[in-house]
Protein backbone atom coordinates (compact mmCIF):
# COMPACT_ATOMS: atom_id res chain seq x y z
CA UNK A 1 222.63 151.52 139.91
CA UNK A 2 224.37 154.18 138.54
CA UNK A 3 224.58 157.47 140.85
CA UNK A 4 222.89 159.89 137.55
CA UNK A 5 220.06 157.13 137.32
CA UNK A 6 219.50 157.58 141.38
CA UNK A 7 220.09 161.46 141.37
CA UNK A 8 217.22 161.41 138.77
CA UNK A 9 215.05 158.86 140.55
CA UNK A 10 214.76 161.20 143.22
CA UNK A 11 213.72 164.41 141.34
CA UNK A 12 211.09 162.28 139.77
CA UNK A 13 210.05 161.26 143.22
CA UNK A 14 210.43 164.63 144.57
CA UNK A 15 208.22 166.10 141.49
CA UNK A 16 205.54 163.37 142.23
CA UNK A 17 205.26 164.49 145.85
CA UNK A 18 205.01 168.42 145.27
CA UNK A 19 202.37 167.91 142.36
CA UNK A 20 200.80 166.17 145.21
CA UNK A 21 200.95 168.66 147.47
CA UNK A 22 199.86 171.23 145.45
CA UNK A 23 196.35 168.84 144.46
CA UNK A 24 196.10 168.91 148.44
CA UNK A 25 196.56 172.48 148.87
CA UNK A 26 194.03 173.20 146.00
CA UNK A 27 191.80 170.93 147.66
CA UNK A 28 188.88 172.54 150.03
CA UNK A 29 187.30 170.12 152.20
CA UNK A 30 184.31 170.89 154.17
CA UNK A 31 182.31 169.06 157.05
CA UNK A 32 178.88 168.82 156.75
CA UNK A 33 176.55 168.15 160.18
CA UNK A 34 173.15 166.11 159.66
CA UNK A 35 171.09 165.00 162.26
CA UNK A 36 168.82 162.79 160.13
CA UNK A 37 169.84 159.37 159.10
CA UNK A 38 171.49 158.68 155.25
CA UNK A 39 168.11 157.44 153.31
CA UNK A 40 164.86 159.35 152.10
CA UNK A 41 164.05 161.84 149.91
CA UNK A 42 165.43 165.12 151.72
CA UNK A 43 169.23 163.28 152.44
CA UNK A 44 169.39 162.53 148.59
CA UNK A 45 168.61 165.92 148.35
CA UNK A 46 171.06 166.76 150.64
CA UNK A 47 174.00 164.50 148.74
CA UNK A 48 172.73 166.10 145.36
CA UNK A 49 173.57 169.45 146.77
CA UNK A 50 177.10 168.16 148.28
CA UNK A 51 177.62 166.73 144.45
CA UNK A 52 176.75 169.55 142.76
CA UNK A 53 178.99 171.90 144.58
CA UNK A 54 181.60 169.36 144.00
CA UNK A 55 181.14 169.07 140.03
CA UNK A 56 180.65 173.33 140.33
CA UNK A 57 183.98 174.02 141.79
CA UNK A 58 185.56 171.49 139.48
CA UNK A 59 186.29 169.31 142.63
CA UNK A 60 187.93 172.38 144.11
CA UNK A 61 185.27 171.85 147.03
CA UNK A 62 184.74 168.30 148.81
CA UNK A 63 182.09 167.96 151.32
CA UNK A 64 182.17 165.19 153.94
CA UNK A 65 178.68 164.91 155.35
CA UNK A 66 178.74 163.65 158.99
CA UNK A 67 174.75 162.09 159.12
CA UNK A 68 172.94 160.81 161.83
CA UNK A 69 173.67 163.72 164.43
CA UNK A 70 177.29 162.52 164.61
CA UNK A 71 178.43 165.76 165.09
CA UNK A 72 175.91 167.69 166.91
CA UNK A 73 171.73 166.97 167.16
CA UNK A 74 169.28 168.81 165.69
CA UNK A 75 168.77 171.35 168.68
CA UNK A 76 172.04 172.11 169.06
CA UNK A 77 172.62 172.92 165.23
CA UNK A 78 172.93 176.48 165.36
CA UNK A 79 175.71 176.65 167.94
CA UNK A 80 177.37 174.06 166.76
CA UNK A 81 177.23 175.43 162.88
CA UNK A 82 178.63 179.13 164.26
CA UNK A 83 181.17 178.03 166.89
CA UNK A 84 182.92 175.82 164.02
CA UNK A 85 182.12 172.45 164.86
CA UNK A 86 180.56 171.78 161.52
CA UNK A 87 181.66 174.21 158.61
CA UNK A 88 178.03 174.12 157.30
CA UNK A 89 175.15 171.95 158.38
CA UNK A 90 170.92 171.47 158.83
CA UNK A 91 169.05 173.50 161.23
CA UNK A 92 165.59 173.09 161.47
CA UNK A 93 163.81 176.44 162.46
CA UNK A 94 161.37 174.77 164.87
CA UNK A 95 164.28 174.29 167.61
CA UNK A 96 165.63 177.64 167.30
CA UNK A 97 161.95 180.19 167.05
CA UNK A 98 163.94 182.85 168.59
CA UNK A 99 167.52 183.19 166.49
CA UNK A 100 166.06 181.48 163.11
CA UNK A 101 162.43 183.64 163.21
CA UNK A 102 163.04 185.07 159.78
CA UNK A 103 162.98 181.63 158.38
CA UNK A 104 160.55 180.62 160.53
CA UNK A 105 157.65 182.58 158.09
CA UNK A 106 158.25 179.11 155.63
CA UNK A 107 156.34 177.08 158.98
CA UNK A 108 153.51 179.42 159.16
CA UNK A 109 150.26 178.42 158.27
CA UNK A 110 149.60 180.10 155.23
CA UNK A 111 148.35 178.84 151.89
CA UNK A 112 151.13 177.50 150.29
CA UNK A 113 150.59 173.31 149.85
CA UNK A 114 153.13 172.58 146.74
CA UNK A 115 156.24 171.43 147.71
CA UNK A 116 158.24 172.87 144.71
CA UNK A 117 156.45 176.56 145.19
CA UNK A 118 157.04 176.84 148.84
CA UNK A 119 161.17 175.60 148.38
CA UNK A 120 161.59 177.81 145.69
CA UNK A 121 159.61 180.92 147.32
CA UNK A 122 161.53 180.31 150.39
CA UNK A 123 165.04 180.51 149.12
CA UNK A 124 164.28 183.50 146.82
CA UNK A 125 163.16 185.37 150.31
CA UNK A 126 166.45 184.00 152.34
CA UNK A 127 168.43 184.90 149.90
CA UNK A 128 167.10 188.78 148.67
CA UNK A 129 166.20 189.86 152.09
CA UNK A 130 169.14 191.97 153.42
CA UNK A 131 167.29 192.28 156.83
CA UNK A 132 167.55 188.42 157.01
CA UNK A 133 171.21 187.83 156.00
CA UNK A 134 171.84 190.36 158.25
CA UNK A 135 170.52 188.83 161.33
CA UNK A 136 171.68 185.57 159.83
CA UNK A 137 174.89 187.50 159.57
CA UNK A 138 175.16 188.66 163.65
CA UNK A 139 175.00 185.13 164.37
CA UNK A 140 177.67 183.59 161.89
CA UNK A 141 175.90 182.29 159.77
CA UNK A 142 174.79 182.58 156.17
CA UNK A 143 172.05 180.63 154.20
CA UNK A 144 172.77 178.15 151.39
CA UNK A 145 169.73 175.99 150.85
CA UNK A 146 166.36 174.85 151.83
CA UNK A 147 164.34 171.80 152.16
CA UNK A 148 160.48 171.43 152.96
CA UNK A 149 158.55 168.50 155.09
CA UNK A 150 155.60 169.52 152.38
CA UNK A 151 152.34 169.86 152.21
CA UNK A 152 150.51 169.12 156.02
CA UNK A 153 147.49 166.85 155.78
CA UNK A 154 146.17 164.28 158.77
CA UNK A 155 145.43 160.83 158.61
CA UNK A 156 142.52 159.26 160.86
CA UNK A 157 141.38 156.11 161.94
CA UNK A 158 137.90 155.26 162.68
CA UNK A 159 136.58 158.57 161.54
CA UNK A 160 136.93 161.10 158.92
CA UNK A 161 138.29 164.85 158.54
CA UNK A 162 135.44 166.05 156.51
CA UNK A 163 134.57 169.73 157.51
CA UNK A 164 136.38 171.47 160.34
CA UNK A 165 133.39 170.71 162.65
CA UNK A 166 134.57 166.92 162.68
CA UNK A 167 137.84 167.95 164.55
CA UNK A 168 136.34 168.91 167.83
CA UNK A 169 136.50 166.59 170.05
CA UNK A 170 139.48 163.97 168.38
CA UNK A 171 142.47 162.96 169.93
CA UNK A 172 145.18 164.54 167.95
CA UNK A 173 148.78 164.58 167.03
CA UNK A 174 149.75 168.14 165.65
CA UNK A 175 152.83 170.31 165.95
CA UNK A 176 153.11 173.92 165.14
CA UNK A 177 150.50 176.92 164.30
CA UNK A 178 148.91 173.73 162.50
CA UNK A 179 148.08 171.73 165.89
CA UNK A 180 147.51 175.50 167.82
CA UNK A 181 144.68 175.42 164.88
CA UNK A 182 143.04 172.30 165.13
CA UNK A 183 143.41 173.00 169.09
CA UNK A 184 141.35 175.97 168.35
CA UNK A 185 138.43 173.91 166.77
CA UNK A 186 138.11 171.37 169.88
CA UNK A 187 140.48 169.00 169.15
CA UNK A 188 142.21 167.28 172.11
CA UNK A 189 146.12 167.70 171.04
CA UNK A 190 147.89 164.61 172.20
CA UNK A 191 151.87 165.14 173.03
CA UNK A 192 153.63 162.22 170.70
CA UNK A 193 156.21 162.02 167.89
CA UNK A 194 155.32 161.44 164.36
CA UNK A 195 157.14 158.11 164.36
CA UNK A 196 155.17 157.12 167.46
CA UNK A 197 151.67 158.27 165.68
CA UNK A 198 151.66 154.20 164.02
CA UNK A 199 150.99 152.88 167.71
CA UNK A 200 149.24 156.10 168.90
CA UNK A 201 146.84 155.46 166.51
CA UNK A 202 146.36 151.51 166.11
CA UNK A 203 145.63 151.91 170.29
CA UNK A 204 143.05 154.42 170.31
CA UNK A 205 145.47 157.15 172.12
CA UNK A 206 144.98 159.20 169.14
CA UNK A 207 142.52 159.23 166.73
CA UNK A 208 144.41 161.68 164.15
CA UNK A 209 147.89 162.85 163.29
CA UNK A 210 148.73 165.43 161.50
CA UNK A 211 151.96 164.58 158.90
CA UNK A 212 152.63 164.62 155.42
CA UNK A 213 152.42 161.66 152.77
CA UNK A 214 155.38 160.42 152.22
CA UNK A 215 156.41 160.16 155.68
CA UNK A 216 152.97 158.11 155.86
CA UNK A 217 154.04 156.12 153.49
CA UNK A 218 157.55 155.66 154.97
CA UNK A 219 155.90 154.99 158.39
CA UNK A 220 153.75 152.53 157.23
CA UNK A 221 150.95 154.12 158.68
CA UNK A 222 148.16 153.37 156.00
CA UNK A 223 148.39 149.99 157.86
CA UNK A 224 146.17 151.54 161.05
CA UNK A 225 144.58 154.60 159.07
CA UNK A 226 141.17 154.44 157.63
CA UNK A 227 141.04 158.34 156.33
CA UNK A 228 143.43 160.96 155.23
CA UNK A 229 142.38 164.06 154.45
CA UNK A 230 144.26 166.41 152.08
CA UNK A 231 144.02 169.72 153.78
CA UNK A 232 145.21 172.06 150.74
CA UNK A 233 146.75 174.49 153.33
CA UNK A 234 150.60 174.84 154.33
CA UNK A 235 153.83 173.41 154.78
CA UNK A 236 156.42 173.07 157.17
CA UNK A 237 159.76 174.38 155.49
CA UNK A 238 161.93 176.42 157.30
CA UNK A 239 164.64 173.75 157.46
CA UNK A 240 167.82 174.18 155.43
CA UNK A 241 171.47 174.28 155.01
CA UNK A 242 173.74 177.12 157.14
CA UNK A 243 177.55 178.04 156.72
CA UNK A 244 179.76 179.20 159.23
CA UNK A 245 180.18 182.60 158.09
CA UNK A 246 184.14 183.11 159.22
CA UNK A 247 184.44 179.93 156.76
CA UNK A 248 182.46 181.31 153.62
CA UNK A 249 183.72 184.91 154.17
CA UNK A 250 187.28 182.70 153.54
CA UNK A 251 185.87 181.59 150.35
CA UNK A 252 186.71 182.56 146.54
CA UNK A 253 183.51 184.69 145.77
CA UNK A 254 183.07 181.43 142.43
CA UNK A 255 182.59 179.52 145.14
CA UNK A 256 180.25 181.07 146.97
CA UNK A 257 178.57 181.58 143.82
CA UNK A 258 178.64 177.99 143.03
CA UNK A 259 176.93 176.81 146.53
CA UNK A 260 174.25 179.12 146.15
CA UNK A 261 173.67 177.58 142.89
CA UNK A 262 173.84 174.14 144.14
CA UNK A 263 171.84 175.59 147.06
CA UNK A 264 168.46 176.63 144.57
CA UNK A 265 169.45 172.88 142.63
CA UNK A 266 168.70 171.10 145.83
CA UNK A 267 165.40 172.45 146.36
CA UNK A 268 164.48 171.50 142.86
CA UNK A 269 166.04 168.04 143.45
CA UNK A 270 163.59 167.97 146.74
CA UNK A 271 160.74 169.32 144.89
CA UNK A 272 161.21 166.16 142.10
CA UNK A 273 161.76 163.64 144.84
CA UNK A 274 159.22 164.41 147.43
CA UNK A 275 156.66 165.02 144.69
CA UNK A 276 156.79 161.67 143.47
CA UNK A 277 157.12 160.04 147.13
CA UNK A 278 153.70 162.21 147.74
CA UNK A 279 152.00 160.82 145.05
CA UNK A 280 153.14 157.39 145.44
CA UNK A 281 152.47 157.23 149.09
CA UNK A 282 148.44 158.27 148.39
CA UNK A 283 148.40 155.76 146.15
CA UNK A 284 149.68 153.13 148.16
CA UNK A 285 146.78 154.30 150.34
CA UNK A 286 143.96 154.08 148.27
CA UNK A 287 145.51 150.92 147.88
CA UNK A 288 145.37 149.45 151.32
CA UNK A 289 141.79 150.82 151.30
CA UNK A 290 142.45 154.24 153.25
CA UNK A 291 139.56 157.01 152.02
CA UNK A 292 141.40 160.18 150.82
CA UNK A 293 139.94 163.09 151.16
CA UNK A 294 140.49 166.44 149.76
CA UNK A 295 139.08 169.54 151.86
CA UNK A 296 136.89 171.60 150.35
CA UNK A 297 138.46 175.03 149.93
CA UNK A 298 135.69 176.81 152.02
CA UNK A 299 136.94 174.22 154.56
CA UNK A 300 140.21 175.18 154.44
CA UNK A 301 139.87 178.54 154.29
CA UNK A 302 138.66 178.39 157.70
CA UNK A 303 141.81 176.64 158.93
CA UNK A 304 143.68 179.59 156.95
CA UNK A 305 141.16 182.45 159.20
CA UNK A 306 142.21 180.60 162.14
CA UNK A 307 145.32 180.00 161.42
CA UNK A 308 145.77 184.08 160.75
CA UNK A 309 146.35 185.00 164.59
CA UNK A 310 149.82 182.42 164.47
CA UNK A 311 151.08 184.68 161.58
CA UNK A 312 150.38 187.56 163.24
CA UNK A 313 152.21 186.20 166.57
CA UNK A 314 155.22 185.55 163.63
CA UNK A 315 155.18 189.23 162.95
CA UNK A 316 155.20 190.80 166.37
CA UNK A 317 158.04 188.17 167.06
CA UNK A 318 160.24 189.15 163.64
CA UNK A 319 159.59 192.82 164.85
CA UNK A 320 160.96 192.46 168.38
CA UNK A 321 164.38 190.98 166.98
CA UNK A 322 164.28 194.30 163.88
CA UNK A 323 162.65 192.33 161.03
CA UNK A 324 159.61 194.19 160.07
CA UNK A 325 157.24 190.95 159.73
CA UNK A 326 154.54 193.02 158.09
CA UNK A 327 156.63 193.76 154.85
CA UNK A 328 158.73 190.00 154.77
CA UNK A 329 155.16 188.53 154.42
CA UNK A 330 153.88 190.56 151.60
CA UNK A 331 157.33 189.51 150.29
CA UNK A 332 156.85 185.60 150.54
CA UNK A 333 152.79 186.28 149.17
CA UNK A 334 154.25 187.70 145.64
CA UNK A 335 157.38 185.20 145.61
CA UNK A 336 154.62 182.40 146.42
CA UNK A 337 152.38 183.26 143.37
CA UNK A 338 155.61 184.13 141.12
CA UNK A 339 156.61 180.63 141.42
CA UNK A 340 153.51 179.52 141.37
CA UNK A 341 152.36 180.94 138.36
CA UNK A 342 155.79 179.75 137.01
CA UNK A 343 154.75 175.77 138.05
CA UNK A 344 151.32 176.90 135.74
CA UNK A 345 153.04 177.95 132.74
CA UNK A 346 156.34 176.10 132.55
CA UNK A 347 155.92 173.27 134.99
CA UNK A 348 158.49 172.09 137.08
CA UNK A 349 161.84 171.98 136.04
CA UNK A 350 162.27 168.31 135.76
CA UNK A 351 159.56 168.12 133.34
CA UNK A 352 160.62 170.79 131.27
């Protein structure tokens, strides 16, 4: 070969290389922590958000999501998320009542049953609420995204959830303000896992569990109910997705911008998905012969008057940390019925 034809060989070779290295360089990748498993409605979710801040940045930004609690569980999330072990990541509020209590006013038992509403409520407060960030902000961290178990109903078998008077004296599986409630009108609250409520229930050690429909349907547990009673009350939802903050402060402020907005397109990804999983799980109820029920609102507005003194335990709690409790509630009311009154007159945003 002649020496002009190798000398040239080797620029092109060399030029290959640097373009290379500067697609590398351009290149952000991230790692993502999830405890949950890869399948179900709130992981698609999760992998529509990780897309969409992908196609956002013009695949500036690649996200490697780590499921399963391969990098840290879910009670160690908000450690693990600040001290860099994950560059963003799930926590769930429940494990952390203390560090995440501004988020925790998306658990509370408070009137707020549609999926979509509560999502979309939720991330308008985490994200406008400078008192928030800022706490958010002393533990570095900083809010991208949130997720919801929806709408809390229980599932029976034997009897039937008909009034609140019909709770005292059941076996029960409840978590939250919304087991401290049906505590509170004689039920007997039995320690056990959601996934364990199948067994619970089909031997007699429980005689309700408290859960939402989809997970129902997931669980199979239609097989061993004979009731479930729509309760029309609350949600669980203060469970989202965190940054490090020393890696977003590191961040070109478009793509920031851009994972917020893929942050408020998860929720309505959620909101689609779980929606539909609802509907089709109560369906595949009626269809293994399970009576639904819905509550009566004068029913559940009891559960709601009951429910008030775990709300009010929220706000002393938010005020001992400097979040004045009092005014973030009044806050999630309006943002609750401005999306809700948004759902009335332009539906949801997949069916617009």
């Amino acid at each position: 070969m002649k020496p002009h034809k190798i000398k040239r060989i080797a620029l092109s070779a060399a030029a290959i290389c640097l373009a290379a290295a500067t697609a590398v360089s351009a290149e952000t990748k991230l790692i993502l922590g999830e405890a949950g498993p890869n399948r179900g409605a709130r992981a698609a979710a999760l992998q529509h958000f990780v897309d969409e801040v992908t196609a956002r940045t013009d695949g500036e930004v690649v996200i490697d999501v780590q499921w399963g609690g391969a990098l840290f569980k879910a009670n160690a999330a908000v450690g693990s998320i600040a001290d860099g072990v994950a560059d963003l990541g799930t926590i769930i509020s429940v494990y952390f009542p203390q560090e995440m209590v501004g988020y925790g006013i998306a658990d509370l038992p408070v009137v707020n049953a549609d999926a979509w509403v509560g999502m979309r409520a939720t991330d308008d407060l985490m994200r406008s609420s400078d008192t928030i960030q800022a706490n958010l902000a002393n533990q570095n961290l900083v809010y991208l995204g949130t997720f919801t178990t929806s709408a809390v109903n229980i599932g029976c078998k034997d009897v039937a959830i008909r009034t609140v008077d019909d709770i005292n004296g059941l076996k029960i599986r409840g978590v939250g303000a919304y087991g401290d409630t049906f505590r509170d009108f004689g039920a007997n609250m039995v320690p056990m896992s959601i996934y364990d409520a199948y067994q619970g229930l089909d031997t007699g050690l429980l005689d309700c569990s408290q859960g939402y429909s989809y997970a129902v349907g997931a669980l199979k547990q239609e097989e061993v109910m004979t009731s479930y009673t729509l309760l029309n009350w609350g949600q669980v939802g203060a469970l989202g997705v965190f940054m490090n903050k020393d890696v977003y402060d590191g961040l070109d402020p478009a793509i920031q911008a851009a994972m917020a907005d893929a942050g408020v397109a998860m929720a309505d990804k959620l909101g689609e998905l779980i929606t539909a999983d609802n509907a089709a799980a109560v369906e595949k109820m009626l269809m293994a012969g399970v009576e639904v029920i819905e509550l009566s609102t004068a029913e559940r507005d009891k559960l709601v008057v009951q429910g008030a003194q775990y709300v009010d335990a929220w706000v002393e709690r938010a005020s001992g940390v400097g979040i004045d409790g009092s005014a973030l509630l009044a806050e999630y009311e309006t943002l609750l019925a401005k999306y809700a009154e948004e759902r009335d007159t332009q539906g949801y945003p997949w069916t617009r």
